[in-house]
N, C-alpha and C. Protein backbone atom coordinates (compact mmCIF):
# COMPACT_ATOMS: atom_id res chain seq x y z
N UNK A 1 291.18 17.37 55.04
CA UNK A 1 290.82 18.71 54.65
C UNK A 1 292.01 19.31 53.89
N UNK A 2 291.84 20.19 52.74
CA UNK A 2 292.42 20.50 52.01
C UNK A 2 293.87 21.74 52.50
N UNK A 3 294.09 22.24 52.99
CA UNK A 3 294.32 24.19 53.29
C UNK A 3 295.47 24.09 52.37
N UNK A 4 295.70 25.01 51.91
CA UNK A 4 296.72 26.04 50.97
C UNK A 4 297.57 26.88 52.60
N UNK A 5 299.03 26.68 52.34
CA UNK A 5 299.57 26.97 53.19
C UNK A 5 300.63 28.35 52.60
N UNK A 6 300.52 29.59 53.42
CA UNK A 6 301.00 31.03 52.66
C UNK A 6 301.77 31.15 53.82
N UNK A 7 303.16 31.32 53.77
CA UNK A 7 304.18 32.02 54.98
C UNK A 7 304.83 33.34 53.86
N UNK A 8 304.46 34.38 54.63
CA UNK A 8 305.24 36.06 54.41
C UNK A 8 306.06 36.03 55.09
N UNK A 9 307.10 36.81 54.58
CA UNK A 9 307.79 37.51 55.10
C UNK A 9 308.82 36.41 56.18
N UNK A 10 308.69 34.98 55.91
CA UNK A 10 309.53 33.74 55.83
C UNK A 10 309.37 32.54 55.47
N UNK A 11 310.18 31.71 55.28
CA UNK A 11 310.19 30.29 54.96
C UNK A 11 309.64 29.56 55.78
N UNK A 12 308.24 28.70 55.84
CA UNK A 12 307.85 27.94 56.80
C UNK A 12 308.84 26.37 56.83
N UNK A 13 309.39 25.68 57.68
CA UNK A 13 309.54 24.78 57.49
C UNK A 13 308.29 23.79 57.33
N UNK A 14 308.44 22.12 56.78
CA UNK A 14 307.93 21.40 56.44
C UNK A 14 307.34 21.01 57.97
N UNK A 15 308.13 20.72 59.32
CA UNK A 15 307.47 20.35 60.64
C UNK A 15 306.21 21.62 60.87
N UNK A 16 306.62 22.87 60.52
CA UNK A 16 305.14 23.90 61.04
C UNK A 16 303.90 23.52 60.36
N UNK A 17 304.56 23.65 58.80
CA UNK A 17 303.14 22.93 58.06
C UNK A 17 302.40 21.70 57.88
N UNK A 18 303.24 20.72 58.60
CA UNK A 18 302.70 19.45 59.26
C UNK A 18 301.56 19.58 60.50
N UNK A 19 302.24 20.57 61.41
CA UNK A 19 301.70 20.68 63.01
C UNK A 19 300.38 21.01 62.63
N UNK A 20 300.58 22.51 62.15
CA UNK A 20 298.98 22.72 61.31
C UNK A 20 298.01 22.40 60.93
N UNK A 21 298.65 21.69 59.72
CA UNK A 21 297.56 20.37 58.95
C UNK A 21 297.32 19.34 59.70
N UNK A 22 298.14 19.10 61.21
CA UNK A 22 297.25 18.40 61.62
C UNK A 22 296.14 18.35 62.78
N UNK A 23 296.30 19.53 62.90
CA UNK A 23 295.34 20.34 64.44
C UNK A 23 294.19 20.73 63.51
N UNK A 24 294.06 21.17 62.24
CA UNK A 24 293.02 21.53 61.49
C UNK A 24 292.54 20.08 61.29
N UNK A 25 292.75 19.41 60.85
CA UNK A 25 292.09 17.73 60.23
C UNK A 25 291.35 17.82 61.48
N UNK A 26 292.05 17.61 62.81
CA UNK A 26 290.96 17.57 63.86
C UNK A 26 289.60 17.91 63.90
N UNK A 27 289.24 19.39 63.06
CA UNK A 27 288.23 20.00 63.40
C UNK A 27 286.86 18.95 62.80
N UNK A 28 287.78 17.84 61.97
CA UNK A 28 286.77 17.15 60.89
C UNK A 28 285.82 15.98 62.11
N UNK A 29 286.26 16.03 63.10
CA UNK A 29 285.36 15.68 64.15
C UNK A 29 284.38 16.69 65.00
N UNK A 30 284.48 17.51 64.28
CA UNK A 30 283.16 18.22 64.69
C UNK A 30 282.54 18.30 63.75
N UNK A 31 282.75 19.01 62.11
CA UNK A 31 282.14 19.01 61.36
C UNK A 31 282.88 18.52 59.95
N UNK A 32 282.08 17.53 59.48
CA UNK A 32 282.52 16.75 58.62
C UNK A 32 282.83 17.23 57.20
N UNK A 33 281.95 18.29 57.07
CA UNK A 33 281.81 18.98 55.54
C UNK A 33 282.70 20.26 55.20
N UNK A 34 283.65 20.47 55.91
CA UNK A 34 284.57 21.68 55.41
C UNK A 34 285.16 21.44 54.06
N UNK A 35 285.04 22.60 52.97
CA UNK A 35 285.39 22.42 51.86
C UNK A 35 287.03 22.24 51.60
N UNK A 36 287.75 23.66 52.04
CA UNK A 36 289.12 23.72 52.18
C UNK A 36 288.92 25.07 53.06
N UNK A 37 290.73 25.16 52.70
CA UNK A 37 290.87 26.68 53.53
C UNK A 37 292.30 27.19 53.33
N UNK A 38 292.83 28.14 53.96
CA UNK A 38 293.74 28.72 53.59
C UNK A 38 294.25 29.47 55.19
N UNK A 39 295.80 28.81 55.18
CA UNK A 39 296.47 29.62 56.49
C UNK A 39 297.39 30.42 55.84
N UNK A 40 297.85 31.28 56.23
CA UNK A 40 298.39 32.89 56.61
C UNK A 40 298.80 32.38 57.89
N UNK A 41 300.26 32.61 57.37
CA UNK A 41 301.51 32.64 58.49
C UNK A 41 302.56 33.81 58.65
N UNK A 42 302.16 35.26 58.93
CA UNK A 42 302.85 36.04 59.21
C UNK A 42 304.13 36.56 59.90
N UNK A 43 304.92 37.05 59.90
CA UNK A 43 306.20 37.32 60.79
C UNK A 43 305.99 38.57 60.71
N UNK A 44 305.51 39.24 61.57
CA UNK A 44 305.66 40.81 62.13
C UNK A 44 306.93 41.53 62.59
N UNK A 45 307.96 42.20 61.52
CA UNK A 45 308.72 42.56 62.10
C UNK A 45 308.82 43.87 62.55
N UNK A 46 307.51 44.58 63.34
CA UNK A 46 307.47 45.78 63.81
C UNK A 46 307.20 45.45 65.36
N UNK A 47 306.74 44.42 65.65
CA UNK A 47 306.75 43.68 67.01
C UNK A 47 307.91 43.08 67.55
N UNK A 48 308.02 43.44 68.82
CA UNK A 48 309.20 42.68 69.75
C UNK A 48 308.88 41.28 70.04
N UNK A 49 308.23 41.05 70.72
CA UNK A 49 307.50 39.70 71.49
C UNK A 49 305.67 39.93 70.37
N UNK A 50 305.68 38.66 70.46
CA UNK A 50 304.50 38.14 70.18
C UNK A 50 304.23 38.66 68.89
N UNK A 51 305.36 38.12 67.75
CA UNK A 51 305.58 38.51 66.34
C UNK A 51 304.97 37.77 65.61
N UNK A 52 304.15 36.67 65.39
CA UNK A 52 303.70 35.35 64.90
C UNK A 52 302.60 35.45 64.73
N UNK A 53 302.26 35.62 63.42
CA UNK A 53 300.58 35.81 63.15
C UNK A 53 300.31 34.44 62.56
N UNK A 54 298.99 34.52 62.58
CA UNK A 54 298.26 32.74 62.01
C UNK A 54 296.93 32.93 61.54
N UNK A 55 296.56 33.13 60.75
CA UNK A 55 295.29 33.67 60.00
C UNK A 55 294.43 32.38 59.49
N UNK A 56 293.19 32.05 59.62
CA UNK A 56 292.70 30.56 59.09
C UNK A 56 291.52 30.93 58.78
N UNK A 57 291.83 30.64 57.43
CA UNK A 57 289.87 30.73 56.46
C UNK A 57 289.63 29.49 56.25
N UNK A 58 288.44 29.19 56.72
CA UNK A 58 287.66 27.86 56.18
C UNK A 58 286.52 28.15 55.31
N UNK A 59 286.21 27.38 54.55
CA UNK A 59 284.97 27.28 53.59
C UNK A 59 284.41 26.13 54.05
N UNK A 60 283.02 26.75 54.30
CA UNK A 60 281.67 25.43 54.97
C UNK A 60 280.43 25.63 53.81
N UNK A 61 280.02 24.94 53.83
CA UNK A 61 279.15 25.14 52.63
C UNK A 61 278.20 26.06 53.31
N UNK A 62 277.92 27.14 52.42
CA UNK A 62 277.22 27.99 52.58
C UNK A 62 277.39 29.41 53.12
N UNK A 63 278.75 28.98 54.07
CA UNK A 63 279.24 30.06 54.94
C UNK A 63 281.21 30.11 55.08
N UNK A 64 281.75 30.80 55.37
CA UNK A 64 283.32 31.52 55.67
C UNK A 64 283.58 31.74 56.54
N UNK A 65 284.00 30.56 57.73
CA UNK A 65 284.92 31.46 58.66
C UNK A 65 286.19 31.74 58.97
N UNK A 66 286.70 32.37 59.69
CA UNK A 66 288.10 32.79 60.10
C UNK A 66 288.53 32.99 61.23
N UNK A 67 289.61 32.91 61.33
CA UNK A 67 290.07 32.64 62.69
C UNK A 67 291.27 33.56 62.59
N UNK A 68 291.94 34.71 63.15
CA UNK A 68 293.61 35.35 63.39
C UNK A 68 293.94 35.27 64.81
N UNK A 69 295.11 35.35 64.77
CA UNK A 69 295.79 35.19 66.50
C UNK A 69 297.09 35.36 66.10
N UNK A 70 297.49 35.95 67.50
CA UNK A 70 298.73 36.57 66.94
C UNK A 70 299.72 36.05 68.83
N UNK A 71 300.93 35.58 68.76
CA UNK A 71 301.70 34.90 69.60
C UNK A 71 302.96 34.86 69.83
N UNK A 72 303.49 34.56 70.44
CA UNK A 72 305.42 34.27 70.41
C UNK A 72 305.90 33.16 69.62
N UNK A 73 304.81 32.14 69.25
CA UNK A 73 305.58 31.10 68.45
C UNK A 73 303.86 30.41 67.63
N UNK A 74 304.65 30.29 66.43
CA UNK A 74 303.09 29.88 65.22
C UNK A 74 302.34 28.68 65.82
N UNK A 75 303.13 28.12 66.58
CA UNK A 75 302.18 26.60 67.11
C UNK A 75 301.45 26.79 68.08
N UNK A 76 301.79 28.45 69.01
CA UNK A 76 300.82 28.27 70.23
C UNK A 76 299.67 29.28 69.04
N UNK A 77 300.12 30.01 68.09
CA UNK A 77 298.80 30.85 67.44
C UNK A 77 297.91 30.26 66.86
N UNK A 78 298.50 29.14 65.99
CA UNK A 78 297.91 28.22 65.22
C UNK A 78 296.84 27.28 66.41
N UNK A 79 297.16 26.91 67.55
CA UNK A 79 296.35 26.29 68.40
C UNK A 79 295.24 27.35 68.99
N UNK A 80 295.25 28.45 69.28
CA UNK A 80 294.22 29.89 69.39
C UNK A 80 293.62 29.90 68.45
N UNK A 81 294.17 29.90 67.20
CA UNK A 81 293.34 30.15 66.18
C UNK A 81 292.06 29.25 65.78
N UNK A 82 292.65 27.65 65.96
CA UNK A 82 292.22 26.41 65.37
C UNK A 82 290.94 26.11 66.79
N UNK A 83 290.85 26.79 67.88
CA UNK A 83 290.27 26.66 68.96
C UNK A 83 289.11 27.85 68.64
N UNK A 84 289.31 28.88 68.13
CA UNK A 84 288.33 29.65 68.15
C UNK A 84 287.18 29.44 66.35
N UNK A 85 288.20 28.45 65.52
CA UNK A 85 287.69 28.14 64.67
C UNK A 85 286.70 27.01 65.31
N UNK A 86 286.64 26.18 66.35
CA UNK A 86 286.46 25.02 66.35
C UNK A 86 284.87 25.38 67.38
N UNK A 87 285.08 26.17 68.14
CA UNK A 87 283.87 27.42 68.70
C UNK A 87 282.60 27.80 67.52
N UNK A 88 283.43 28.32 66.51
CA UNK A 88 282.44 29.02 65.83
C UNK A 88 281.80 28.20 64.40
N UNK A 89 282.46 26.73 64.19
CA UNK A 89 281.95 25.76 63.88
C UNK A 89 280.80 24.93 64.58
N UNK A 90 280.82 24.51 66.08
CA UNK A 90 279.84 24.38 66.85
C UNK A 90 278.92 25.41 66.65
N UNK A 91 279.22 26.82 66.61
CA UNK A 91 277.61 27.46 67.24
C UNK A 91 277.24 27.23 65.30
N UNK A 92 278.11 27.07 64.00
CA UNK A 92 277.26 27.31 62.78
C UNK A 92 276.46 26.08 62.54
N UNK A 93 276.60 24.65 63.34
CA UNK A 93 276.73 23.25 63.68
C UNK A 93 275.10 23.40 63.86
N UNK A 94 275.01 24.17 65.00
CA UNK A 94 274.01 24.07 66.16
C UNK A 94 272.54 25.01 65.17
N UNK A 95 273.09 26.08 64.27
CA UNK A 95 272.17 26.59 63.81
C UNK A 95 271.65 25.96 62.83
N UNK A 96 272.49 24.84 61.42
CA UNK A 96 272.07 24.40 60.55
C UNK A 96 271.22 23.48 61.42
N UNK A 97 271.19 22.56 62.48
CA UNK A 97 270.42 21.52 63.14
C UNK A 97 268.96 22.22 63.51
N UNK A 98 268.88 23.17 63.81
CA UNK A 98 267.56 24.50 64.51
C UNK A 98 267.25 24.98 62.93
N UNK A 99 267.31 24.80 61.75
CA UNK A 99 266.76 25.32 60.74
C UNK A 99 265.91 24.33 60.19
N UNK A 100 266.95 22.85 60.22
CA UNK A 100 266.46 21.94 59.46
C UNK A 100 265.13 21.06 60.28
């Protein structure tokens, strides 16, 4: 799977955008047809604790979802995020199967 990787407001290293890309590839065992997508990696510096935003758009044919979560460190947000993406792929899963 494709994603375009965006860090604000800091430099992602090369290990975050590895971890990422590879908890997302995962999702390709649920659904095979994701087009691409795009993460948003925020640093909140108006927050004390739990400064780490993680934003995830996917493109499915036909439909857009997204996923934000916000954490103390991008790998536990990125895993919230990639979990609630992986939820709302099943239920869009379950509806294309009930149409067709």
């Amino acid at each position: 799977m494709k994603l375009q990787m965006h860090s604000i407001h800091f430099d992602a290293d090369q290990k975050l955008i590895d971890f990422i890309q590879r908890k997302a590839d995962k999702l390709d065992t649920y659904y095979d047809r994701v087009i691409d997508g795009e993460v948003f990696m925020r640093l909140d510096k108006h927050e004390k604790n739990d400064n780490k935003i993680v934003e995830i758009k996917l493109n499915l044919p036909g439909r857009q979802i997204f996923a934000k979560n916000q954490n103390g460190s991008f790998e536990a947000a990125a895993d919230e995020s990639i979990e609630g993406l992986r939820r709302q792929i099943k239920k869009f899963k379950e509806k294309v199967v009930l149409v067709k």
